[in-house]
C-alpha atoms as a PDB file:
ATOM      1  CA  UNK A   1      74.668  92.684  59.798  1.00  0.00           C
ATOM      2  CA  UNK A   2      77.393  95.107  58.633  1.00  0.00           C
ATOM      3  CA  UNK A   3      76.079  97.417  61.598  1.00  0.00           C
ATOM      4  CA  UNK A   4      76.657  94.578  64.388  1.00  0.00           C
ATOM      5  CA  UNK A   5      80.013  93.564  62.990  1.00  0.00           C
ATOM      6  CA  UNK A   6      81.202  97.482  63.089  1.00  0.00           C
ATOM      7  CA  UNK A   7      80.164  97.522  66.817  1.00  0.00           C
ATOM      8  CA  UNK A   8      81.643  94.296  67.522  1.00  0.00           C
ATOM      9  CA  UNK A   9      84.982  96.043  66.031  1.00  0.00           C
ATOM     10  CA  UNK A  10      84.542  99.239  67.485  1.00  0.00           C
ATOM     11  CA  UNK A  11      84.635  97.133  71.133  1.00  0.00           C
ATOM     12  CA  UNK A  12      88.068  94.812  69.825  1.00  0.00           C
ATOM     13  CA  UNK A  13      89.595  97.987  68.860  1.00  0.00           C
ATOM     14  CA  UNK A  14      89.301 100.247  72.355  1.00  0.00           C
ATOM     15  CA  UNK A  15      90.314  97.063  74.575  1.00  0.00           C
ATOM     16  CA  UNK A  16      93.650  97.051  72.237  1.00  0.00           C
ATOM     17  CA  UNK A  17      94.152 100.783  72.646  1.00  0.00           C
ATOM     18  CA  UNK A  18      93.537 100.575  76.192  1.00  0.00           C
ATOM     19  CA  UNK A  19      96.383  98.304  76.437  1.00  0.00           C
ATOM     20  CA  UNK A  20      98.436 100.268  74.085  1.00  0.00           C
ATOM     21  CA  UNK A  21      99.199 103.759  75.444  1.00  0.00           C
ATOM     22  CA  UNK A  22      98.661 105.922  78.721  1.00  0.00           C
ATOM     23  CA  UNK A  23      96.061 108.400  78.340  1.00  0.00           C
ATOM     24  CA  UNK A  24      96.575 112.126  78.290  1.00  0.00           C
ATOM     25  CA  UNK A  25      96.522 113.509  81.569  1.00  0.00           C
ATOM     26  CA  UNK A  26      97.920 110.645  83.380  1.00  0.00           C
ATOM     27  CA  UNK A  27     100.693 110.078  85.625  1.00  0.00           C
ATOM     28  CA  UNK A  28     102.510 106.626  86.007  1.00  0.00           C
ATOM     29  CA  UNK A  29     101.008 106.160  89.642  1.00  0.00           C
ATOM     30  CA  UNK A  30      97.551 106.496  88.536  1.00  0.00           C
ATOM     31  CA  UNK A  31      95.897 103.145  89.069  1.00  0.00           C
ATOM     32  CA  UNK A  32      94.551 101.307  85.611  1.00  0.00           C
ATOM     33  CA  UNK A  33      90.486 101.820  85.202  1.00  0.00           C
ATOM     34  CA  UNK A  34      89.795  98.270  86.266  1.00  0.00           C
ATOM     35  CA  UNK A  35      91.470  98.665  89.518  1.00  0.00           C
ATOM     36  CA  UNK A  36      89.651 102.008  89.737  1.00  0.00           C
ATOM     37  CA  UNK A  37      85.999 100.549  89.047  1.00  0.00           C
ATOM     38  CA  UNK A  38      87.072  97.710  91.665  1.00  0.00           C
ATOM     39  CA  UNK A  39      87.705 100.090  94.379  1.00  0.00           C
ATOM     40  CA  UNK A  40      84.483 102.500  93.513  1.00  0.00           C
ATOM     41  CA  UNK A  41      82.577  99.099  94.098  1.00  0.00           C
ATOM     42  CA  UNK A  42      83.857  98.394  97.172  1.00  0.00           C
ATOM     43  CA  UNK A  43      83.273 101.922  98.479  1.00  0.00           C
ATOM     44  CA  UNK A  44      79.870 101.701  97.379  1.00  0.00           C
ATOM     45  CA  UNK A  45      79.202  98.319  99.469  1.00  0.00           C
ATOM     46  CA  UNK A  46      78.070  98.627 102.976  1.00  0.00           C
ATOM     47  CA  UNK A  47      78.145  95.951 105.538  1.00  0.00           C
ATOM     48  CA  UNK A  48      74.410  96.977 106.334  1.00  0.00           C
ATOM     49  CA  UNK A  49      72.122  99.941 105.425  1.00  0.00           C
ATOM     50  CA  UNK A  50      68.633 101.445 105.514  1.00  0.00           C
ATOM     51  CA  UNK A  51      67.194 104.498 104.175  1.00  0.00           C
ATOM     52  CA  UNK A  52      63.824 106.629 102.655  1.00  0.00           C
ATOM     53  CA  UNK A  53      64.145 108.419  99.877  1.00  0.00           C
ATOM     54  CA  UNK A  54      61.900 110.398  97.081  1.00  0.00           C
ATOM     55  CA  UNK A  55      62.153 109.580  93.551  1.00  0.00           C
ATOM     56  CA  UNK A  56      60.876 112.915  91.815  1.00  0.00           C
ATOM     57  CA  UNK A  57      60.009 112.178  87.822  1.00  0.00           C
ATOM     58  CA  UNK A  58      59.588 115.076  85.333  1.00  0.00           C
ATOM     59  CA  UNK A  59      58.138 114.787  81.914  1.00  0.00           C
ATOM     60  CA  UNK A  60      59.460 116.530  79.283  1.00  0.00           C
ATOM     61  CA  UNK A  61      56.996 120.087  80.245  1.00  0.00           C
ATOM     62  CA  UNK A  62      58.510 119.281  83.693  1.00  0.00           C
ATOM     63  CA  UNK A  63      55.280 118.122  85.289  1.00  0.00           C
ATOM     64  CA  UNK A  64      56.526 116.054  88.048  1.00  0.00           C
ATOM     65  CA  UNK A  65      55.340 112.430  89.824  1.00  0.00           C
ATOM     66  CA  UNK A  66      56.390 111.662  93.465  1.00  0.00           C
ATOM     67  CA  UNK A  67      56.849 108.870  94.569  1.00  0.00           C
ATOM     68  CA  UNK A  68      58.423 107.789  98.292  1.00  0.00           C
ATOM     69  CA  UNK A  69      60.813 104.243  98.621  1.00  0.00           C
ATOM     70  CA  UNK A  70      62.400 102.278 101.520  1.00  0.00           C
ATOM     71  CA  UNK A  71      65.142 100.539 100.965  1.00  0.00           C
ATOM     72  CA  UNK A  72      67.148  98.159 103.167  1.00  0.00           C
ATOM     73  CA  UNK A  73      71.044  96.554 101.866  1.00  0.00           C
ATOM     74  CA  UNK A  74      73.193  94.184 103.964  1.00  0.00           C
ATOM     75  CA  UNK A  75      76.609  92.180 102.162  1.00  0.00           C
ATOM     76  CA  UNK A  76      76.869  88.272 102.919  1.00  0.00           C
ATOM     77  CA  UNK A  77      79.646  85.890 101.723  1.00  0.00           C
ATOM     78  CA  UNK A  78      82.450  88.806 102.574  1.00  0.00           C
ATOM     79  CA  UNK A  79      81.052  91.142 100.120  1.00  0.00           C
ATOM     80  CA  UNK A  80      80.450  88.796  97.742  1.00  0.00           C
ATOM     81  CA  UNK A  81      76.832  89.156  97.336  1.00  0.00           C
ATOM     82  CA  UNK A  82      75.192  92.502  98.254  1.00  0.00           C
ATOM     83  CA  UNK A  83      71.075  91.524  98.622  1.00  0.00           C
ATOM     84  CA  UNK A  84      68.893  94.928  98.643  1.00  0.00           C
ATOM     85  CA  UNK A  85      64.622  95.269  99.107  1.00  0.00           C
ATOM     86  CA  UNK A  86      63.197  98.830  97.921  1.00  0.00           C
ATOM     87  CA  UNK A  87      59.795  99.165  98.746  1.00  0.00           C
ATOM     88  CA  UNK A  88      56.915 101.792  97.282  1.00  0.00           C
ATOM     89  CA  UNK A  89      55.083 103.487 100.534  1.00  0.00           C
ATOM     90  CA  UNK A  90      53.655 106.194  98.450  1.00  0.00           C
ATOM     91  CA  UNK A  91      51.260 107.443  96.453  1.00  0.00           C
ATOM     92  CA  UNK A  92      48.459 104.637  96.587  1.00  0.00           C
ATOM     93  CA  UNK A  93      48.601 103.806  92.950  1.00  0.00           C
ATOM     94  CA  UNK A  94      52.644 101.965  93.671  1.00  0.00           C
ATOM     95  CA  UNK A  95      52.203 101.687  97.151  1.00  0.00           C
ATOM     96  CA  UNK A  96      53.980  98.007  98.348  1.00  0.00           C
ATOM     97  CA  UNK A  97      55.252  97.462  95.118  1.00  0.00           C
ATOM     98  CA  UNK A  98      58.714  96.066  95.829  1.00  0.00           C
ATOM     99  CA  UNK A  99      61.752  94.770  94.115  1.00  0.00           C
ATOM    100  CA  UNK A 100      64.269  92.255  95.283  1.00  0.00           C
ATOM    101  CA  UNK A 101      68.036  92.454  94.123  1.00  0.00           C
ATOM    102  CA  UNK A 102      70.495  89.609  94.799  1.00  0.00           C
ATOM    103  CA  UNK A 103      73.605  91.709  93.457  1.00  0.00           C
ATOM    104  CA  UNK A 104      76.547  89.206  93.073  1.00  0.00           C
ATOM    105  CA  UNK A 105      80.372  90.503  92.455  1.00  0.00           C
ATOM    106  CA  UNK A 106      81.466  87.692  90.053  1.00  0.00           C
ATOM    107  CA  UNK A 107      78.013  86.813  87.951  1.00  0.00           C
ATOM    108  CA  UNK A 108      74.502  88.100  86.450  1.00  0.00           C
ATOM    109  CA  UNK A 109      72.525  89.771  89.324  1.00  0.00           C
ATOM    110  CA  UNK A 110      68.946  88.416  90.296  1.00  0.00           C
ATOM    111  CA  UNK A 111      65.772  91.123  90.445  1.00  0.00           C
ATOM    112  CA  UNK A 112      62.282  90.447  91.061  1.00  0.00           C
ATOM    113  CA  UNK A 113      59.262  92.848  91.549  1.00  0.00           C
ATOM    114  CA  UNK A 114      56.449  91.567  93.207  1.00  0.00           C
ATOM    115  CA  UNK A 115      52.981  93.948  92.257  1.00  0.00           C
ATOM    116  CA  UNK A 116      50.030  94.214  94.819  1.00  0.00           C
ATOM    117  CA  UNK A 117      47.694  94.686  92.744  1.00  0.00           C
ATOM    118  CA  UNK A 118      48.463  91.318  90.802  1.00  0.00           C
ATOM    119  CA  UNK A 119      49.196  89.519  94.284  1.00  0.00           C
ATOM    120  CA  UNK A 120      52.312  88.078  92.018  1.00  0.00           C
ATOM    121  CA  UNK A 121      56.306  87.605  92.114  1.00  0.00           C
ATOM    122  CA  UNK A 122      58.133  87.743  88.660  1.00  0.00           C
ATOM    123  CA  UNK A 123      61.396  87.436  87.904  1.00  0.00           C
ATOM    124  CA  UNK A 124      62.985  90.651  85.949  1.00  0.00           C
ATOM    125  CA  UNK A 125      65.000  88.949  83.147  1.00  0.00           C
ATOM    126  CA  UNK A 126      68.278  90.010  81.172  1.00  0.00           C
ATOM    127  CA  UNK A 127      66.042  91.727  78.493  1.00  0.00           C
ATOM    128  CA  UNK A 128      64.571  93.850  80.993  1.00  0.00           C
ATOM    129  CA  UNK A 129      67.219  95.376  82.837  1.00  0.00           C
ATOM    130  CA  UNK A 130      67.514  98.026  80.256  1.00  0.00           C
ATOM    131  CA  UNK A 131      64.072  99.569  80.959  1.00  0.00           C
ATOM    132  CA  UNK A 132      62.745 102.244  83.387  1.00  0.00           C
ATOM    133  CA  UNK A 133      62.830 101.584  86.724  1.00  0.00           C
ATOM    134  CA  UNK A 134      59.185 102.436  88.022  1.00  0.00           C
ATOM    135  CA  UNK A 135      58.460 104.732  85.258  1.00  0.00           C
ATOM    136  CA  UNK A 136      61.662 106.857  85.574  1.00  0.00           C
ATOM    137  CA  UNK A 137      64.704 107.657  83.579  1.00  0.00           C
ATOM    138  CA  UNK A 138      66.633 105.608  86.216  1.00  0.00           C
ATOM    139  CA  UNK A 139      66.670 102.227  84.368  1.00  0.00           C
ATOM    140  CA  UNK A 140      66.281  98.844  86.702  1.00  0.00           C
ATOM    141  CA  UNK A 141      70.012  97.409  86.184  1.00  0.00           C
ATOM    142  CA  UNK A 142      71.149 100.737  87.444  1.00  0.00           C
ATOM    143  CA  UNK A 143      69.430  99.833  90.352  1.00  0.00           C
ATOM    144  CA  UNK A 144      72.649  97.301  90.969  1.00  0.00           C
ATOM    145  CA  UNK A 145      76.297  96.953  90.495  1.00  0.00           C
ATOM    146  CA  UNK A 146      77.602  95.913  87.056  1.00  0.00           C
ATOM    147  CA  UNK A 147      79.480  92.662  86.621  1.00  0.00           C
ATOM    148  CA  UNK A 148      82.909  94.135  86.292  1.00  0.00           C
ATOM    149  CA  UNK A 149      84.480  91.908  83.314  1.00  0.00           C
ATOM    150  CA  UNK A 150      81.091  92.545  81.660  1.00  0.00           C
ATOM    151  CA  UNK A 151      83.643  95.950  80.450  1.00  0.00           C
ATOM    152  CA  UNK A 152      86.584  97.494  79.443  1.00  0.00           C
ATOM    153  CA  UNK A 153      87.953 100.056  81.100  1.00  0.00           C
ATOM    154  CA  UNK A 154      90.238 102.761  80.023  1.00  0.00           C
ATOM    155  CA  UNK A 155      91.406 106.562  82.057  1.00  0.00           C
ATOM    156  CA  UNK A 156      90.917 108.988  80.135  1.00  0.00           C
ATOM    157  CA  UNK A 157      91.932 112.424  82.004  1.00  0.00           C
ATOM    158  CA  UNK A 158      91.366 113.531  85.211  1.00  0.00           C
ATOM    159  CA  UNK A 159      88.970 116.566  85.683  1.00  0.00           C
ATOM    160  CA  UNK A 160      87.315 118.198  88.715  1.00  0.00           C
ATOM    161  CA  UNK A 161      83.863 118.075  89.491  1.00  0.00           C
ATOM    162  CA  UNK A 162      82.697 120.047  92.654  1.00  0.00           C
ATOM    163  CA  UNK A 163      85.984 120.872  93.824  1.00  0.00           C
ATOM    164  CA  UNK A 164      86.776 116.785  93.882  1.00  0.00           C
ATOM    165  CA  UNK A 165      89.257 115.983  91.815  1.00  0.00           C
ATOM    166  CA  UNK A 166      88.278 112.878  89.481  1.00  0.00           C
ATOM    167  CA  UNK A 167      89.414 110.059  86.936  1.00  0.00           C
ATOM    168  CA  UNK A 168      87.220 109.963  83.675  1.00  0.00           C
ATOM    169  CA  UNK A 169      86.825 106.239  82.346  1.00  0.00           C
ATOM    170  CA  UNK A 170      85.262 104.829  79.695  1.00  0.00           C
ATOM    171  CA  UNK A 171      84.007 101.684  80.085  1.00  0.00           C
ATOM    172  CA  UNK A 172      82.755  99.329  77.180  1.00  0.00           C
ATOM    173  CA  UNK A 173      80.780  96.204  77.024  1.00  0.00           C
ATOM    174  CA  UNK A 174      82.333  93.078  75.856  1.00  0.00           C
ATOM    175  CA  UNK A 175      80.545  92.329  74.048  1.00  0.00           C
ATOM    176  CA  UNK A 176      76.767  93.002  72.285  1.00  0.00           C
ATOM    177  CA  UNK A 177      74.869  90.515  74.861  1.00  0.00           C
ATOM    178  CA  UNK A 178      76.317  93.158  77.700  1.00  0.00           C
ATOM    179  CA  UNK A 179      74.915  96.256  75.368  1.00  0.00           C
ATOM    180  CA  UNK A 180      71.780  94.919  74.770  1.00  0.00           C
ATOM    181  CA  UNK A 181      70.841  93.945  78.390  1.00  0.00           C
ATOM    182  CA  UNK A 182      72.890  97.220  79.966  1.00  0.00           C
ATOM    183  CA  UNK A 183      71.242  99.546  77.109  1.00  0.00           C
ATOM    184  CA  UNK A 184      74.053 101.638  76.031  1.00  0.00           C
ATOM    185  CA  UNK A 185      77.161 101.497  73.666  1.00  0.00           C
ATOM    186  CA  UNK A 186      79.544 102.923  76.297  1.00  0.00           C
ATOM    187  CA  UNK A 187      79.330 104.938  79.487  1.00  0.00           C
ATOM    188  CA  UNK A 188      81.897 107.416  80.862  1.00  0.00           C
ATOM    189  CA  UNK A 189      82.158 108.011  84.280  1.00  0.00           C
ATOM    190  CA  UNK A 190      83.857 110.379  86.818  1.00  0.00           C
ATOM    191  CA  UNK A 191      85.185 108.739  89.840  1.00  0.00           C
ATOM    192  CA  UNK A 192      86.691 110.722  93.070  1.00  0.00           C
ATOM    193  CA  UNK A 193      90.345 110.119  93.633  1.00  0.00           C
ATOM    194  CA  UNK A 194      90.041 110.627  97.469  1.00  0.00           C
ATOM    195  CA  UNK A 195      86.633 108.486  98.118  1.00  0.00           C
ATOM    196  CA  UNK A 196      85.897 106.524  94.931  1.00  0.00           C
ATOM    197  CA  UNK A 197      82.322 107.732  94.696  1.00  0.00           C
ATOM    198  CA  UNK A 198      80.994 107.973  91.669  1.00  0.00           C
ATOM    199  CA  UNK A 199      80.169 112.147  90.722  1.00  0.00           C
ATOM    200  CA  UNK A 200      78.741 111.939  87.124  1.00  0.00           C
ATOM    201  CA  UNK A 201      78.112 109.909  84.364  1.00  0.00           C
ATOM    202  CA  UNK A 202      77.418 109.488  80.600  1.00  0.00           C
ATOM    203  CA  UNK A 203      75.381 107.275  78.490  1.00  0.00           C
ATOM    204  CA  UNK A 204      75.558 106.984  74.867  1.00  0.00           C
ATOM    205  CA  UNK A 205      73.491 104.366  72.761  1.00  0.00           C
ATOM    206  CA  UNK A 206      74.729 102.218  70.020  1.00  0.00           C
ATOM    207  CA  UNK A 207      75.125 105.129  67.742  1.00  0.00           C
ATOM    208  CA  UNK A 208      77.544 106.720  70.079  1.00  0.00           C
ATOM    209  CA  UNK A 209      75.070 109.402  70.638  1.00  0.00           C
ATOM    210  CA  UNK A 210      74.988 110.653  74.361  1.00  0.00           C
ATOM    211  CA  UNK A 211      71.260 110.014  75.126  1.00  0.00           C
ATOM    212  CA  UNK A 212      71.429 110.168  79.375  1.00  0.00           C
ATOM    213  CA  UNK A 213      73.474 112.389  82.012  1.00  0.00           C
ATOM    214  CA  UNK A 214      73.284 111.723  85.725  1.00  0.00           C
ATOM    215  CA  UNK A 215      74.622 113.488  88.030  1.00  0.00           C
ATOM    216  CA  UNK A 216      75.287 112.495  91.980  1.00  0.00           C
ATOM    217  CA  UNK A 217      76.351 115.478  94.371  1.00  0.00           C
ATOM    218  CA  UNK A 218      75.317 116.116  98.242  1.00  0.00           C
ATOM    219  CA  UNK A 219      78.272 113.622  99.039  1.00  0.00           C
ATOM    220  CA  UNK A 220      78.177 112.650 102.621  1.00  0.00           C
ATOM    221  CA  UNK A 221      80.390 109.977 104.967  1.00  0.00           C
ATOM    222  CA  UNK A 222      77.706 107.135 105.846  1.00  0.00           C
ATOM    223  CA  UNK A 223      80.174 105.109 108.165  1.00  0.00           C
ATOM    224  CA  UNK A 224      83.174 107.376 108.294  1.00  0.00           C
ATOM    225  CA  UNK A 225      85.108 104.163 110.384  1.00  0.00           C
ATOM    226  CA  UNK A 226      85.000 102.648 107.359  1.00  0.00           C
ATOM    227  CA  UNK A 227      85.743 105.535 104.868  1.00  0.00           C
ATOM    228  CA  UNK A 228      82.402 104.632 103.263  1.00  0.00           C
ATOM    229  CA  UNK A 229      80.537 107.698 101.405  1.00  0.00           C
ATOM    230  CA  UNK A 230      76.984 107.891  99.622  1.00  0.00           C
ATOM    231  CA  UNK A 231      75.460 110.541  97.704  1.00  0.00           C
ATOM    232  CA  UNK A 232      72.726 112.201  98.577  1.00  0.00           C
ATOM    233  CA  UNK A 233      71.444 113.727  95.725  1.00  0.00           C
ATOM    234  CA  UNK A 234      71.335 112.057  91.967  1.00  0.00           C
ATOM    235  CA  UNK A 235      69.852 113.123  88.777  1.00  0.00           C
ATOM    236  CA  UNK A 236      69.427 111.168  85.692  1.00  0.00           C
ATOM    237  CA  UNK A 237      68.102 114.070  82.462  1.00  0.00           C
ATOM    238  CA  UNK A 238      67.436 111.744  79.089  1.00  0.00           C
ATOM    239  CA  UNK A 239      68.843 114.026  76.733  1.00  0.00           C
ATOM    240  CA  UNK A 240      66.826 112.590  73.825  1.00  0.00           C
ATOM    241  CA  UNK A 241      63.194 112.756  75.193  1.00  0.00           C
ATOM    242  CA  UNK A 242      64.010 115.967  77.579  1.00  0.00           C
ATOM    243  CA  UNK A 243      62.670 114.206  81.018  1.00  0.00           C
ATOM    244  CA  UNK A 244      64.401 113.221  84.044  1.00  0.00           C
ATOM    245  CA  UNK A 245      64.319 112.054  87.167  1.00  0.00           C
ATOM    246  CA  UNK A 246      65.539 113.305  90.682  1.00  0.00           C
ATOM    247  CA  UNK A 247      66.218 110.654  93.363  1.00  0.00           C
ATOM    248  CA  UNK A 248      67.492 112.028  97.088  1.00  0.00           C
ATOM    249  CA  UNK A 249      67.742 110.055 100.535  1.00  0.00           C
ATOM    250  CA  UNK A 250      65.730 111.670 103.023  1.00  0.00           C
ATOM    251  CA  UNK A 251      66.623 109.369 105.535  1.00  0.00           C
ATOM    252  CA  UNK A 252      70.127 106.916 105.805  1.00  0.00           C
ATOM    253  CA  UNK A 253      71.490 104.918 108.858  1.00  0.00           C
ATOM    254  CA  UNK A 254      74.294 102.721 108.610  1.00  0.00           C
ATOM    255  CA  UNK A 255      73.131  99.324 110.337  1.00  0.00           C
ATOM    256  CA  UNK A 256      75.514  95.657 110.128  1.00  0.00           C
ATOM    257  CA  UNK A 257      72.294  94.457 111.363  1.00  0.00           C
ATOM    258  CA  UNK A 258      69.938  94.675 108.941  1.00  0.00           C
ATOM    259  CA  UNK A 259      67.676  91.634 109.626  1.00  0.00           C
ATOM    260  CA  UNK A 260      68.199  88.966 107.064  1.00  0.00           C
ATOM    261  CA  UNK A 261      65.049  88.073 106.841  1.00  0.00           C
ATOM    262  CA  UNK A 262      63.910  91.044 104.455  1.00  0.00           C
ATOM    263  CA  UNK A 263      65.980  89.638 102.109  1.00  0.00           C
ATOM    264  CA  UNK A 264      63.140  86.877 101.122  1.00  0.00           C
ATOM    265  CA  UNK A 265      60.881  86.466  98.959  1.00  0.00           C
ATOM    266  CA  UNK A 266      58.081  86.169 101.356  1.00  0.00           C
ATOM    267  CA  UNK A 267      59.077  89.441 103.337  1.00  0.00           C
ATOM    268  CA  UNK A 268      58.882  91.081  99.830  1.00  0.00           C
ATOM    269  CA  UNK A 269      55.589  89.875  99.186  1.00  0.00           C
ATOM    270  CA  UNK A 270      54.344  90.932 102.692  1.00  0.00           C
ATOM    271  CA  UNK A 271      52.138  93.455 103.211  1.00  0.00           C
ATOM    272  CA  UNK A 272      53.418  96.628 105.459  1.00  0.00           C
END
């Protein structure tokens, strides 16, 4: 009990010093982190996209797994609602295993993985968002955009990763409903000042102890019209259990077109 009320504190008393003074590092034209967050969002949204990529896992002796994904995205409601399919092709053991994101702006996401070899749809709930995604260190709520007031945000510093200069912000949950289903105590994140595309991040659990690092480089312009950037390269190492996982888009093409209809149920129970 004393535990839970400490965190609960520890929250209440970083959203009162965000609003109290201007971090370190900081000029008065820097934007606040919320507004910062917002805009990484919206550079992250495409109007319409499909790709392949390889999700390489390591165990802790660095023996690795392979596995191969499509994955289709298209916005609706003005970028209110971003609905995204990935689908297993390979090996045979995961192959047409599928999950189904409904990834709103203002409210809870919805998942749902549908397993051949069960012939069954099930709904992913809150309590399960936390866990791996498909066996990797990737967990399945990163596999969407968090709810923005689900946090506090506060700038740090600015730093340079890659040569691209970057704000740092921490962002906290709101409360201990957020950190149980997100699975982490805070995270803090680097964010390009030219594209908004996120470059690095860490995870620390309840503790405070840092217990992931991912890392996102091979940055590349996926509909340059729209100043809209993706990288091509990210790596998630679990600092506690010494495995981690390596996920990199073989193939990308930006497409407004995406057909709706793989944005069902029934397309994501169809066989391919």
């Amino acid at each position: 009990m004393i535990k839970n009320i400490l965190r609960v504190l520890a929250v209440m008393m970083a959203g009162t010093l965000f609003v109290s003074f201007a971090p370190p590092g900081s000029s008065p034209e820097d934007p606040g982190g919320r507004e910062i967050m917002e805009k990484a969002r919206e550079a992250s949204q495409f109007k319409g996209l499909e790709a392949v990529s390889t999700l390489r896992i390591y165990d802790s002796k660095g023996r690795e797994r392979v596995r191969q994904t499509s994955m289709a995205s298209r916005s609706f409601d003005n970028g209110a609602t971003e609905k995204r399919i990935i689908r297993f092709l390979s090996p045979a053991e995961v192959k047409g295993t599928g999950m189904l994101i409904f990834d709103y702006r203002e409210k809870k996401d919805d998942m749902w993985i549908f397993m051949p070899a069960l012939r069954k749809t099930r709904r992913i709930v809150s309590s399960e968002k936390s866990k791996s995604f498909m066996g990797s260190e990737f967990s399945n709520a990163d596999m969407s955009a968090p709810v923005l007031d689900d946090f506090r945000y506060e700038v740090l510093r600015s730093e340079i990763i890659d040569g691209t200069e970057c704000w740092v912000i921490e962002t906290l949950p709101v409360n201990e409903d957020v950190m149980d289903e997100t699975g982490y105590g805070r995270r803090v994140v680097w964010i390009g000042k030219t594209d908004y595309v996120l470059r690095k991040a860490e995870y620390f659990n309840e503790d405070n102890e840092l217990f992931k690092l991912m890392k996102a480089s091979d940055i590349k312009a996926i509909d340059p019209g729209g100043g809209k950037y993706m990288a091509m390269l990210m790596e998630m190492v679990n600092e506690k259990n010494g495995r981690r996982s390596v996920m990199s888009m073989d193939k990308i093409q930006y497409n407004p077109e995406v057909k709706e209809e793989y944005f069902t149920l029934a397309y994501l129970e169809k066989n391919q």
